[in-house]
Protein backbone atom coordinates (compact mmCIF):
# COMPACT_ATOMS: atom_id res chain seq x y z
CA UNK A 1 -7.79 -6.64 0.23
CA UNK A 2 -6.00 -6.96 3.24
CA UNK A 3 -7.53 -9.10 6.23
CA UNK A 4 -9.66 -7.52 9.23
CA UNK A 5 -6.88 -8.98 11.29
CA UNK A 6 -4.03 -7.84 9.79
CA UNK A 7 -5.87 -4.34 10.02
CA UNK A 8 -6.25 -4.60 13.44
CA UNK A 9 -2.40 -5.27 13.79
CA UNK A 10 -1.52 -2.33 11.69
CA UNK A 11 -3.92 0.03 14.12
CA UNK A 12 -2.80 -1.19 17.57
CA UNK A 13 0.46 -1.09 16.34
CA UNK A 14 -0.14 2.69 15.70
CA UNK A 15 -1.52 3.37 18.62
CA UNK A 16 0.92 1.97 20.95
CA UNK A 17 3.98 3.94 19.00
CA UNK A 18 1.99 7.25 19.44
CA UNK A 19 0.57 6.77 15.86
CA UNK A 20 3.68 7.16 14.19
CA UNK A 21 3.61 7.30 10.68
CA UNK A 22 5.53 5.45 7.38
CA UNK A 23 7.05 7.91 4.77
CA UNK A 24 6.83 7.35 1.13
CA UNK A 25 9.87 5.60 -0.12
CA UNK A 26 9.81 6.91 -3.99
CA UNK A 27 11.98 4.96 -6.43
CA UNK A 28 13.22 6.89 -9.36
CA UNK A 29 13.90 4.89 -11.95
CA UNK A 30 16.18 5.66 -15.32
CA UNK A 31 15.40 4.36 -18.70
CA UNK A 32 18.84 3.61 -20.66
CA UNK A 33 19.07 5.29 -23.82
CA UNK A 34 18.35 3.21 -26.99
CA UNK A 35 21.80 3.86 -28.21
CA UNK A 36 23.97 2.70 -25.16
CA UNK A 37 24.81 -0.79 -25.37
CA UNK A 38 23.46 -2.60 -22.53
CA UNK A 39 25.61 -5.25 -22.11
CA UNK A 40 28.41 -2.24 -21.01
CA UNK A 41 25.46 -1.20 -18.36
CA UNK A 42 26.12 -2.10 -14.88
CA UNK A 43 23.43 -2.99 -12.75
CA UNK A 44 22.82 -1.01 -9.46
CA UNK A 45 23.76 -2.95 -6.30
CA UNK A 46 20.34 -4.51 -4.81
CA UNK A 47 20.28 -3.07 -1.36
CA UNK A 48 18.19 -4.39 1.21
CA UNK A 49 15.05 -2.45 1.81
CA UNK A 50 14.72 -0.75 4.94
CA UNK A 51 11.69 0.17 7.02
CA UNK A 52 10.46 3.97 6.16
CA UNK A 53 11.71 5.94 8.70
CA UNK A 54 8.88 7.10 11.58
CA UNK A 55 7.68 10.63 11.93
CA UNK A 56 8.06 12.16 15.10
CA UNK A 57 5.05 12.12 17.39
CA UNK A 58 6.12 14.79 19.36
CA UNK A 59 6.34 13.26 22.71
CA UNK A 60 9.46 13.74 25.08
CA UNK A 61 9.30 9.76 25.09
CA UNK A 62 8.88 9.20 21.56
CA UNK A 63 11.94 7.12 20.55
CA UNK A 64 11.76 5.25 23.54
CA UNK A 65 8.04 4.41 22.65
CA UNK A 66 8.90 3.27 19.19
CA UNK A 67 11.72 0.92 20.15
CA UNK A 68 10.36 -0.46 22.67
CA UNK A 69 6.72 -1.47 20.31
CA UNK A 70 9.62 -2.46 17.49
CA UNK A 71 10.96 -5.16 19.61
CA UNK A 72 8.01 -6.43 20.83
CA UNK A 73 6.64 -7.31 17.71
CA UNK A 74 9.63 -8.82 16.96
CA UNK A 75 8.24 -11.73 19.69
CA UNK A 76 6.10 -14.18 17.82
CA UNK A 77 3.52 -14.82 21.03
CA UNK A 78 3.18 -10.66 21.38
CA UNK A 79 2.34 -10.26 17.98
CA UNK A 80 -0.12 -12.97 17.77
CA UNK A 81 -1.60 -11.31 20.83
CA UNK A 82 -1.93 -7.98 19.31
CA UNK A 83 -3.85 -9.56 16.26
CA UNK A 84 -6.68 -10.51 18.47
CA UNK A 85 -6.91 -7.68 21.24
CA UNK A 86 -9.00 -4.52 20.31
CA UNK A 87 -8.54 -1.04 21.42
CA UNK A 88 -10.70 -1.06 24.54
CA UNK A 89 -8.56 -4.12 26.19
CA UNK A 90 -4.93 -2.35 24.88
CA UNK A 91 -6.25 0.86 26.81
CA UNK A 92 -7.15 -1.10 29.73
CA UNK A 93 -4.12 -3.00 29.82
CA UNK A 94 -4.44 -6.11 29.05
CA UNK A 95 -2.17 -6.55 26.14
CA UNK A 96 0.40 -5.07 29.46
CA UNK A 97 0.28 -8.28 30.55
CA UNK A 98 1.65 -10.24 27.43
CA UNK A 99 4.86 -9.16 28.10
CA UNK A 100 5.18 -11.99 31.02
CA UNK A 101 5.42 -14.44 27.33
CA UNK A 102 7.56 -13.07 25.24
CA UNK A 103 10.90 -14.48 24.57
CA UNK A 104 13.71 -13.53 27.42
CA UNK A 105 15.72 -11.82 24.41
CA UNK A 106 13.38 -9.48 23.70
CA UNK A 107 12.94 -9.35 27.84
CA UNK A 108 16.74 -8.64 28.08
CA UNK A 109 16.46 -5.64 25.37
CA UNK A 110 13.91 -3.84 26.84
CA UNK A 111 15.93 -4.16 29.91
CA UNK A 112 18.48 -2.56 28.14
CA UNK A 113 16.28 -0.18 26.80
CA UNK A 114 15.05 1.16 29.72
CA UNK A 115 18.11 1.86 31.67
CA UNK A 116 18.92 3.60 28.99
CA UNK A 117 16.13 6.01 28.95
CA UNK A 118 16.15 6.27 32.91
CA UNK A 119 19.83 7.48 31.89
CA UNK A 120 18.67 9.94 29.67
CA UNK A 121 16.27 11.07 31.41
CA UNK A 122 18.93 11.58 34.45
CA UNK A 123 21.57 13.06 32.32
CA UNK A 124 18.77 15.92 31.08
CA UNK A 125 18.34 16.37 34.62
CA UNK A 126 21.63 17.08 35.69
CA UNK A 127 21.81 19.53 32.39
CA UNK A 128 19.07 21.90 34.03
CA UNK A 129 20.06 21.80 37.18
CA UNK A 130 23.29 23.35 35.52
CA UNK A 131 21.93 26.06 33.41
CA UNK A 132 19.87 26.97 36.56
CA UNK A 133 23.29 27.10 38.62
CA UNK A 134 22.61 24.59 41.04
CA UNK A 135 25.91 22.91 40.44
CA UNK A 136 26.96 22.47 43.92
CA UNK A 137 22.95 21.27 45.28
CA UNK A 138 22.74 17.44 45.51
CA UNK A 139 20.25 15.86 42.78
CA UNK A 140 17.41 13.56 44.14
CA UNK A 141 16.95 12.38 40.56
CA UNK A 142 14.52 9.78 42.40
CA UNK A 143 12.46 12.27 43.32
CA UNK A 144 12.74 14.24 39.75
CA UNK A 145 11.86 10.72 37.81
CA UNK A 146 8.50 10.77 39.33
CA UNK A 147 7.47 13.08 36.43
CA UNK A 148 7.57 10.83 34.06
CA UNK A 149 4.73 8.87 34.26
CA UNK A 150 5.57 6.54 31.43
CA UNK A 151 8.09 4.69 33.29
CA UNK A 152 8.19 2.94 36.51
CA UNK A 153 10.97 4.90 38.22
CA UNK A 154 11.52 2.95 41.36
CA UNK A 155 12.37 -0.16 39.04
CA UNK A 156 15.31 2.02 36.93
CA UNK A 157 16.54 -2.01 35.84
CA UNK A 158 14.22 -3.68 34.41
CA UNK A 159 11.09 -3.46 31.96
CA UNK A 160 8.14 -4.53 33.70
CA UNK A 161 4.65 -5.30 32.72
CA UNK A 162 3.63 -1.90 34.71
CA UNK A 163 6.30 -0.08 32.21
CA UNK A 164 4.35 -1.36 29.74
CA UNK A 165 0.78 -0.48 30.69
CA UNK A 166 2.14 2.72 31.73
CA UNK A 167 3.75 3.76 28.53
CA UNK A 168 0.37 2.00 26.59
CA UNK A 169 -1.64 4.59 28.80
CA UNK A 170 1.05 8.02 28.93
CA UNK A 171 1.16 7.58 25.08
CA UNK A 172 -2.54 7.47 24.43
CA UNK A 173 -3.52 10.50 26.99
CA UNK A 174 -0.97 12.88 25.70
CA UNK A 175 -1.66 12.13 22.16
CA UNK A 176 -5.68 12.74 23.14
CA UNK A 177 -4.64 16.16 24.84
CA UNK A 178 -2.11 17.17 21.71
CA UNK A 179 -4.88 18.50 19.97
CA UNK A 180 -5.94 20.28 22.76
CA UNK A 181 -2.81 22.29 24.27
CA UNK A 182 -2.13 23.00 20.11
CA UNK A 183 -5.61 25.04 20.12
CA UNK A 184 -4.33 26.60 23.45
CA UNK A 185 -1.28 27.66 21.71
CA UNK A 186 -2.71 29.27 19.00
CA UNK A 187 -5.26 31.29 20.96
CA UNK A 188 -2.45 32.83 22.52
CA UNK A 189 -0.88 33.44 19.87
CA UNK A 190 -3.46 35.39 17.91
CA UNK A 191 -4.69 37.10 21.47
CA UNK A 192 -0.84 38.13 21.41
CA UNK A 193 -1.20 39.03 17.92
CA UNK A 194 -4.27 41.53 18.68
CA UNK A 195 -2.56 42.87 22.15
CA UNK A 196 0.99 43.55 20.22
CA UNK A 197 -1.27 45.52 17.31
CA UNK A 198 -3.52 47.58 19.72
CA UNK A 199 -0.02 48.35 21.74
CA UNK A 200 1.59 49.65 18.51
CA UNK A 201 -1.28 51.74 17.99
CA UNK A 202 -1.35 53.55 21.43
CA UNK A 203 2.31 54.70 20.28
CA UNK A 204 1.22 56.50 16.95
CA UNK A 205 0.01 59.56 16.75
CA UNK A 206 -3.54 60.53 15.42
CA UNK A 207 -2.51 60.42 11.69
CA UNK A 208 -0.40 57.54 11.74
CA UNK A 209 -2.95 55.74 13.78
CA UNK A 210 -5.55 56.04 11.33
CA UNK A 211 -3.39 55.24 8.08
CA UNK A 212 -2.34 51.70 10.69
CA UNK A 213 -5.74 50.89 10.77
CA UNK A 214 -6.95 51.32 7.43
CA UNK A 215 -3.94 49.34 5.85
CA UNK A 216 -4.96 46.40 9.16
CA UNK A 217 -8.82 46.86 7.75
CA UNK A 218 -7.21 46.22 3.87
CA UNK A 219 -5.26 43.62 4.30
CA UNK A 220 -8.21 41.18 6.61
CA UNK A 221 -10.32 42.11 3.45
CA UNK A 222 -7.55 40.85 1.00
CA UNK A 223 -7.30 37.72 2.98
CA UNK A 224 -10.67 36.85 3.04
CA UNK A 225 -10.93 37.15 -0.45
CA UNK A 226 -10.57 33.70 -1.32
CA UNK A 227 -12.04 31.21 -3.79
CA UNK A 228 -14.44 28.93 -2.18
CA UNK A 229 -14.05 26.67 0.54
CA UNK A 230 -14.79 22.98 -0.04
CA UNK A 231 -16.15 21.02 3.65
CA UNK A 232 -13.26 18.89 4.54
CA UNK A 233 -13.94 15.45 3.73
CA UNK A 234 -16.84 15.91 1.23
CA UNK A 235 -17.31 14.28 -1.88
CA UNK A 236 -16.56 17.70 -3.47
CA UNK A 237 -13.02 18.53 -1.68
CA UNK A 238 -11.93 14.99 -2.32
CA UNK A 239 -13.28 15.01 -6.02
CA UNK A 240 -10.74 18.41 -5.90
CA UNK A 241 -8.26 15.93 -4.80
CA UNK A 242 -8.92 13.38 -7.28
CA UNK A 243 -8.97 16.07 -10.27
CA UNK A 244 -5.91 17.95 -9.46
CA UNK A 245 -3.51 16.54 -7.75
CA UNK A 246 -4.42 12.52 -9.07
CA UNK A 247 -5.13 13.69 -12.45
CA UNK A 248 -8.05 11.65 -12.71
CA UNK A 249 -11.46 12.41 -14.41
CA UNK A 250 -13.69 13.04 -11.69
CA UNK A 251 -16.52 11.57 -13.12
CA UNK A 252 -14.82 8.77 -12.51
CA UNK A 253 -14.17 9.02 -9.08
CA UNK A 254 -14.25 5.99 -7.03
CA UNK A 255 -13.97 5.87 -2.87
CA UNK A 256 -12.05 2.88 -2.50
CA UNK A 257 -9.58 3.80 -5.84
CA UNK A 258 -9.17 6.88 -3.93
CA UNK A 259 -8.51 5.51 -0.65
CA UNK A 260 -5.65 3.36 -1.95
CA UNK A 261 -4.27 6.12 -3.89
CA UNK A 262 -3.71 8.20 -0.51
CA UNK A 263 -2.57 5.34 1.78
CA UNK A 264 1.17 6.39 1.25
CA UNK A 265 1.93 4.15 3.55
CA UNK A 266 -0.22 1.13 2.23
CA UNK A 267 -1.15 0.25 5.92
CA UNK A 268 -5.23 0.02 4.76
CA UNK A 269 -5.89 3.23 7.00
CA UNK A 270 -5.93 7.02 6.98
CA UNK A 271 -3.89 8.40 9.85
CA UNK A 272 -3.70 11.85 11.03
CA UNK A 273 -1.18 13.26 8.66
CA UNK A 274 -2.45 11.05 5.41
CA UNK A 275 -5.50 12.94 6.61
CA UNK A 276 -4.31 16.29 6.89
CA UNK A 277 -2.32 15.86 3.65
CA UNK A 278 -5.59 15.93 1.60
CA UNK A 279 -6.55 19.73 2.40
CA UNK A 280 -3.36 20.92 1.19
CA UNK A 281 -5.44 22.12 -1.91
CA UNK A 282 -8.04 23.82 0.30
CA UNK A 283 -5.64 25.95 2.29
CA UNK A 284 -3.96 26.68 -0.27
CA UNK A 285 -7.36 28.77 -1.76
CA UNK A 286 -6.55 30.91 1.53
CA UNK A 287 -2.91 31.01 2.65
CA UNK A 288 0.12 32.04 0.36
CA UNK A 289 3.25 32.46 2.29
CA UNK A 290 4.22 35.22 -0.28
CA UNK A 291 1.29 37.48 0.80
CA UNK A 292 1.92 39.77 3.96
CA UNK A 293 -2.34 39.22 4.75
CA UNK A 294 -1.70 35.72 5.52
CA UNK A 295 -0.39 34.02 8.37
CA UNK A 296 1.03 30.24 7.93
CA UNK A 297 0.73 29.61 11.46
CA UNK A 298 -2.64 30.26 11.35
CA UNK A 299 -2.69 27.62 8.02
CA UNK A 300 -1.23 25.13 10.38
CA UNK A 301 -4.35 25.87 12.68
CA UNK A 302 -7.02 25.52 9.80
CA UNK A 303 -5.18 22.48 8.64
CA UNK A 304 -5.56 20.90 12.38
CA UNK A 305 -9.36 21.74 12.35
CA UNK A 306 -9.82 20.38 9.15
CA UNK A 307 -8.40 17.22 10.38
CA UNK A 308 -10.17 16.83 13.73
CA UNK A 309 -13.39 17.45 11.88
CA UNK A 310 -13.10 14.73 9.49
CA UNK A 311 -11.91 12.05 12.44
CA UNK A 312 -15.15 12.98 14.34
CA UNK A 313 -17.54 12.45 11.81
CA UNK A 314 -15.24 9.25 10.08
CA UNK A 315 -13.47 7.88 13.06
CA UNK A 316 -16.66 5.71 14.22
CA UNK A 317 -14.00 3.63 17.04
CA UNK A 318 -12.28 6.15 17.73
CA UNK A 319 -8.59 4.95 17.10
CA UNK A 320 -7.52 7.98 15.88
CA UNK A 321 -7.12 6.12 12.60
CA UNK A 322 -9.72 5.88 9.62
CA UNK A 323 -10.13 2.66 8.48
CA UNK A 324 -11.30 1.68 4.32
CA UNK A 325 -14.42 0.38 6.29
CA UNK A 326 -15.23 3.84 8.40
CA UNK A 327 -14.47 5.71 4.96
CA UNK A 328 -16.80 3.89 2.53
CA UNK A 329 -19.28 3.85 5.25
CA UNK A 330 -18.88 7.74 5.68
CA UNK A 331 -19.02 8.27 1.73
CA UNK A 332 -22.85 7.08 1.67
CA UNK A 333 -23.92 9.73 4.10
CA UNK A 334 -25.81 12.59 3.53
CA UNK A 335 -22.82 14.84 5.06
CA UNK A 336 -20.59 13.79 2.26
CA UNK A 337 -22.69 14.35 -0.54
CA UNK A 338 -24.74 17.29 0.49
CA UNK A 339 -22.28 19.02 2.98
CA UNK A 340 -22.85 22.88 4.96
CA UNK A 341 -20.16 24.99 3.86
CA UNK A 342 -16.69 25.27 5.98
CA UNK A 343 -15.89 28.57 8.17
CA UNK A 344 -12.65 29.45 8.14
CA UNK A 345 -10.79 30.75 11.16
CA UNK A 346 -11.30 34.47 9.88
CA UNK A 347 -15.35 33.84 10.11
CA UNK A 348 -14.52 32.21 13.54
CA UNK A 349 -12.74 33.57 15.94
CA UNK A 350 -10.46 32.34 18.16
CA UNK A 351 -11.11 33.66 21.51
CA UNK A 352 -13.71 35.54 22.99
CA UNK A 353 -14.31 39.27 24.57
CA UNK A 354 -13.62 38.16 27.65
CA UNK A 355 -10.64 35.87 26.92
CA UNK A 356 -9.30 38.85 25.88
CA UNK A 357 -9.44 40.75 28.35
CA UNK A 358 -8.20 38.39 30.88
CA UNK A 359 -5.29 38.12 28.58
CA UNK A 360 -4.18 41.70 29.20
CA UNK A 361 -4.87 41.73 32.43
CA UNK A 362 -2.48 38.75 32.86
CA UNK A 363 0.04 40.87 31.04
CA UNK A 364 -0.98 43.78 33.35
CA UNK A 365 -0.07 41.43 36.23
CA UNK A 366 2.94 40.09 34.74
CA UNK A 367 4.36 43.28 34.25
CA UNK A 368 3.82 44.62 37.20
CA UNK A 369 5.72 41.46 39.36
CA UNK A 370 8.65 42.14 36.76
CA UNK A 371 8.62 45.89 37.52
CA UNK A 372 8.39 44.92 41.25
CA UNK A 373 10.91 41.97 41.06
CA UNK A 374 13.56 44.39 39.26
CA UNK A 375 12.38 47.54 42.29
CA UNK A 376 13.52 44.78 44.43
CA UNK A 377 16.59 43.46 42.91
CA UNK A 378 17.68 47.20 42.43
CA UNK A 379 17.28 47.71 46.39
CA UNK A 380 18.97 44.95 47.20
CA UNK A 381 22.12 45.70 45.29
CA UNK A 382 22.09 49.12 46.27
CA UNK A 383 22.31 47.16 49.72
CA UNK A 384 24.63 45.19 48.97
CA UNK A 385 26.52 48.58 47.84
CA UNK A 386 26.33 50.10 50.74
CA UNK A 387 27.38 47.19 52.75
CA UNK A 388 30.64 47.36 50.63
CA UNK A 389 31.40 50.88 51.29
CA UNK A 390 31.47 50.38 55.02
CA UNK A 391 33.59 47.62 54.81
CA UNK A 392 35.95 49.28 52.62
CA UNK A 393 35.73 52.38 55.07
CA UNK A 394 36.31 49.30 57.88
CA UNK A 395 39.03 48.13 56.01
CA UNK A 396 40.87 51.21 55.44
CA UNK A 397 40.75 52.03 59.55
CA UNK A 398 41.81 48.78 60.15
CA UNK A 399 45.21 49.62 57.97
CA UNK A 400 45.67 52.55 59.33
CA UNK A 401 45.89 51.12 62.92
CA UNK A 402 47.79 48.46 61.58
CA UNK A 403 50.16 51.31 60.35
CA UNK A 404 50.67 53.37 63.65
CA UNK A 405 51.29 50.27 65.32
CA UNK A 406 54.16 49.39 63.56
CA UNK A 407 55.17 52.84 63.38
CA UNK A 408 54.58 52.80 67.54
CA UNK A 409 57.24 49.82 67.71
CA UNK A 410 59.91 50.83 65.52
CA UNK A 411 60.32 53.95 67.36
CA UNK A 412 60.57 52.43 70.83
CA UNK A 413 63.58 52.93 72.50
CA UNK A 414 65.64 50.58 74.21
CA UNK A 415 67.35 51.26 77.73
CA UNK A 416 70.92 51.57 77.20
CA UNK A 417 73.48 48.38 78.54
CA UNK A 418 75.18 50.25 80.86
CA UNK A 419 74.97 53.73 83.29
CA UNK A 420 78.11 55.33 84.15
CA UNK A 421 77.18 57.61 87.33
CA UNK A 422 79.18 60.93 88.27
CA UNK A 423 79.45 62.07 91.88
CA UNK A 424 76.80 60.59 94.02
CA UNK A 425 74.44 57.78 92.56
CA UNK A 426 72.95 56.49 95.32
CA UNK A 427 69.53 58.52 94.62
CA UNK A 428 69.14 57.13 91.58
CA UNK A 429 70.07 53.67 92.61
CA UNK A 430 67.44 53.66 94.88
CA UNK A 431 64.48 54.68 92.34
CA UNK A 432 65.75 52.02 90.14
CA UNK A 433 65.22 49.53 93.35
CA UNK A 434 61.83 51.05 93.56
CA UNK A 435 60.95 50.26 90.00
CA UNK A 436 62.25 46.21 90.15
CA UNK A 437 60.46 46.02 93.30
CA UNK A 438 56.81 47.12 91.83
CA UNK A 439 57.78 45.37 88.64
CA UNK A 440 58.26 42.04 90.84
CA UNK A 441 55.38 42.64 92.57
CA UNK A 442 53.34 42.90 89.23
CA UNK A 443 54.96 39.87 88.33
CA UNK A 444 54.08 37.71 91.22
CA UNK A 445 51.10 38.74 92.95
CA UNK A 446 50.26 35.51 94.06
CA UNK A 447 53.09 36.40 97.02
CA UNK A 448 50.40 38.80 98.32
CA UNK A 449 51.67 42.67 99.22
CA UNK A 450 54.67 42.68 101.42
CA UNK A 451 55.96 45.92 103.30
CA UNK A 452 58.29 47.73 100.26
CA UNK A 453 61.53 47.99 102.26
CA UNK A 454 63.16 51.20 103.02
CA UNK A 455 67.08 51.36 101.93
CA UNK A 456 68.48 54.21 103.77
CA UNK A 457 70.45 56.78 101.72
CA UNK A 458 73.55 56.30 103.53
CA UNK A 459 73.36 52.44 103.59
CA UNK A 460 76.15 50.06 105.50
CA UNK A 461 78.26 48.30 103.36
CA UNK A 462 76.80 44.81 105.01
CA UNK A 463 73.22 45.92 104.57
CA UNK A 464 73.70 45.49 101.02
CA UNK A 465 76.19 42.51 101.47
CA UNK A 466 72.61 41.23 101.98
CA UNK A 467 71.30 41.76 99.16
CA UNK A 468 72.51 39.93 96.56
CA UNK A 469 69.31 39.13 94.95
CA UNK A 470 68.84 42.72 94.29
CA UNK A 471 72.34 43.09 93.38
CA UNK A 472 71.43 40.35 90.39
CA UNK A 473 68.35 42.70 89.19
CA UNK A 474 70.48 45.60 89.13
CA UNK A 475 73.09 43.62 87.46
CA UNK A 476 70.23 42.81 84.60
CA UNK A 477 69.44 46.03 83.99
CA UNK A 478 73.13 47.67 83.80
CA UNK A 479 73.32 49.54 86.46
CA UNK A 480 75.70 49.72 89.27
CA UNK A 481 75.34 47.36 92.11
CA UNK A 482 77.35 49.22 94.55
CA UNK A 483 80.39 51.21 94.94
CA UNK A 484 82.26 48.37 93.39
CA UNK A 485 80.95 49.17 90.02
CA UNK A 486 81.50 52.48 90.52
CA UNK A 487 84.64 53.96 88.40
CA UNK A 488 88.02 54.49 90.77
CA UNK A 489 87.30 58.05 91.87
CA UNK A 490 83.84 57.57 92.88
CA UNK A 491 84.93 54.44 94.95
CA UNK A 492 86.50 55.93 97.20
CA UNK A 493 84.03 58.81 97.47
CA UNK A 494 81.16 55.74 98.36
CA UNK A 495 83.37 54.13 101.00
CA UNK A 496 84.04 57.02 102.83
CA UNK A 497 79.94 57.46 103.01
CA UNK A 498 80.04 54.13 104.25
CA UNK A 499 82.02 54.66 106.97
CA UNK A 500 80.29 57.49 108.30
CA UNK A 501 79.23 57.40 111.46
């Protein structure tokens, strides 16, 4: 028999890893035939045995949890520790403080350990902020950390004691509340169940409605048609156990024989799945995944009640593990030898009236902010539509001004380099004056208005002698500056103007 100490290791050890468990390692072995000449037989390589491998607890954390409790019983001071601290001083955190002894190798790996998971825990992160579409929003992964409670966040370098204590005390409140959000889950799934059923219904007609629920009415009577029961953890169910699948006499049966015989992993305790592992023969009186009347989810359920029940009335320290003490101690009560017989979950339900109906109306509610989130996503695109087709409209306008504008300037006209007068041009000479001069003035107004000057029609040859400035402007524009520009004929026509008296 093992020692009360080395028990106590084996229990806190499984309590700090999230009770993970030890799988059977089976070894087949072959007999050589009598005729083979064993000499000729090779012998199998001896490989080293390694640890079974852990079950998954089911935490976000969990491998994190079981490395970090691997390597700190690797530390000879830790260990020791761990021998001699009971469950009330790990939960309090006590054995958190330990870690200030152990070895500075086993220091440095947690270290190590922990960046790593801060890491992790960054890079998952960064991978929803994706699939949500926030690729171009700045992560505060600081700020995200502070979620997970069973590491110190603000430390993302080192493994503390308070990493410790605060993994010791994450690990041990979300296994307690497991149990709890698993019963949650289930009652919404059957109230799910019932809601989908009584929705199919409202879609039949009368006939088909009735044949629906006579065939529903058949098949809960076929499932409840079931050999009997045995109460989980009676001397009766585990005498079942002991018959069947031990192949033992059970007039023979012995508690502590049978305790060892179902301690797969020879740890001197009954955890949660050893325990669970005995009712296989009892749900399997009630559930056969061949049958369309039974529902293996709801085996799962039964199996988890089962379970709980037998921890409450065996688990006297409630470690979550059942000791060989707490079980021959619980096979001399009265509730083991004389038990009340075990409801299954079709003689109890798993929600109420009520529950029920709050259910629907939650999916009443639901529905209706979908219906009113997709009214309002419609309205908005129908918006956002609109909004397009006026700036398409905008956008068309806008080409077609761009359009006539270009037309506008190709078709200009440009004033030609030269004017060749006939007869007398002196009228026209003096409009083109008229236009420099207001163009000038435009030009310049800072020179303030000035009287326009008059330039007679029958102008002296010196008067415009006088004007060379406006002989340049004329000059710009091509036209004749005076009778010197003027072709032979006209010449002398303008000087004998000139000289009139």
């Amino acid at each position: 028999m093992r020692s009360r100490n080395n028990n106590k290791m084996c229990w806190s050890r499984a309590l700090l890893t999230g009770w993970l468990l030890l799988l059977v390692q089976l070894l087949c072995l072959e007999a050589v035939p009598i005729s083979m000449d064993k000499t000729k037989v090779q012998e199998p390589e001896q490989k080293p045995e390694e640890p079974p491998a852990s079950v998954d607890t089911g935490l976000h954390y969990d491998r994190y949890l079981r490395e970090v409790i691997d390597f700190l019983e690797k530390d000879q001071h830790f260990r020791e520790k761990l021998h001699n601290t009971d469950m009330e001083d790990i939960k309090q955190g006590k054995l958190a403080k330990e870690l200030d002894f152990v070895s500075h190798h086993v220091r440095t790996k947690l270290d190590e350990l922990k960046r790593q998971e801060v890491n992790r825990l960054r890079t998952l992160i960064k991978a929803k902020q994706d699939l949500e579409g926030g690729n171009d929003i700045a992560v505060d992964h600081q700020a995200l950390l502070k979620q997970f409670e069973y590491l110190n966040h603000m430390n993302p370098h080192t493994f503390e004691v308070d990493d410790l204590d605060r993994l010791i005390k994450s690990a041990t409140k979300d296994l307690e509340n497991y149990d709890k959000e698993r019963h949650e889950e289930f009652k919404k799934y059957e109230m799910m169940k019932e809601h989908d059923r009584r929705e199919h219904l409202k879609s039949l007609d009368d006939d088909e409605r009735k044949k629906e629920e006579e065939h529903y009415e058949e098949m809960r009577k076929k499932h409840a048609d079931h050999p009997k029961v045995n109460h989980p953890g009676s001397q009766n169910q585990l005498k079942e156990v002991w018959e069947e699948a031990d192949g033992l006499d059970p007039e023979d049966f012995d508690p502590k024989t049978f305790f060892n015989l179902h301690d797969t992993n020879g740890d001197g305790f009954f955890d949660e799945q050893e325990l669970e592992a005995l009712f296989t023969k009892e749900l399997e009186k009630i559930y056969d995944p061949t049958n369309e009347e039974d529902d293996m989810v709801e085996m799962e359920e039964e199996r988890l009640r089962m379970r709980e029940h037998v921890m409450n009335e065996v688990d006297s320290n409630k470690d979550r593990l059942v000791s060989l003490d707490e079980f021959l101690v619980a096979t001399k009560k009265k509730e083991f030898l004389e038990p009340d017989s075990w409801e299954t979950l079709e003689q109890n339900q798993a929600y109420t009236d009520e529950e029920m109906r709050e259910f629907e109306e939650h999916l009443v509610q639901q529905e209706q902010d979908l219906n009113q989130k997709a009214f309002d996503l419609q309205k908005q695109r129908d918006e956002l539509e609109k909004q397009q087709e006026q700036l398409n409209a905008q956008k068309i306008e806008l080409q077609q001004a761009v359009e006539h504008m270009e037309r506008l300037k190709s078709q200009k006209v440009e004033p030609p380099p030269e004017v060749h007068v006939e007869g007398n041009a002196l009228p026209e000479i003096n409009a083109v004056y008229d236009q420099l001069h207001h163009e000038q003035e435009a030009q310049h107004p800072e020179q303030g208005h000035q009287p326009e000057p008059h330039v007679p029609q029958y102008a002296s040859r010196e008067h415009h002698e006088q004007q060379p400035q406006h002989h340049e402007d004329l000059a710009q524009h091509g036209l004749p500056q005076a009778h010197q520009d003027l072709p032979p004929g006209h010449q002398e026509a303008a000087q004998g103007q000139h000289n009139f008296p």
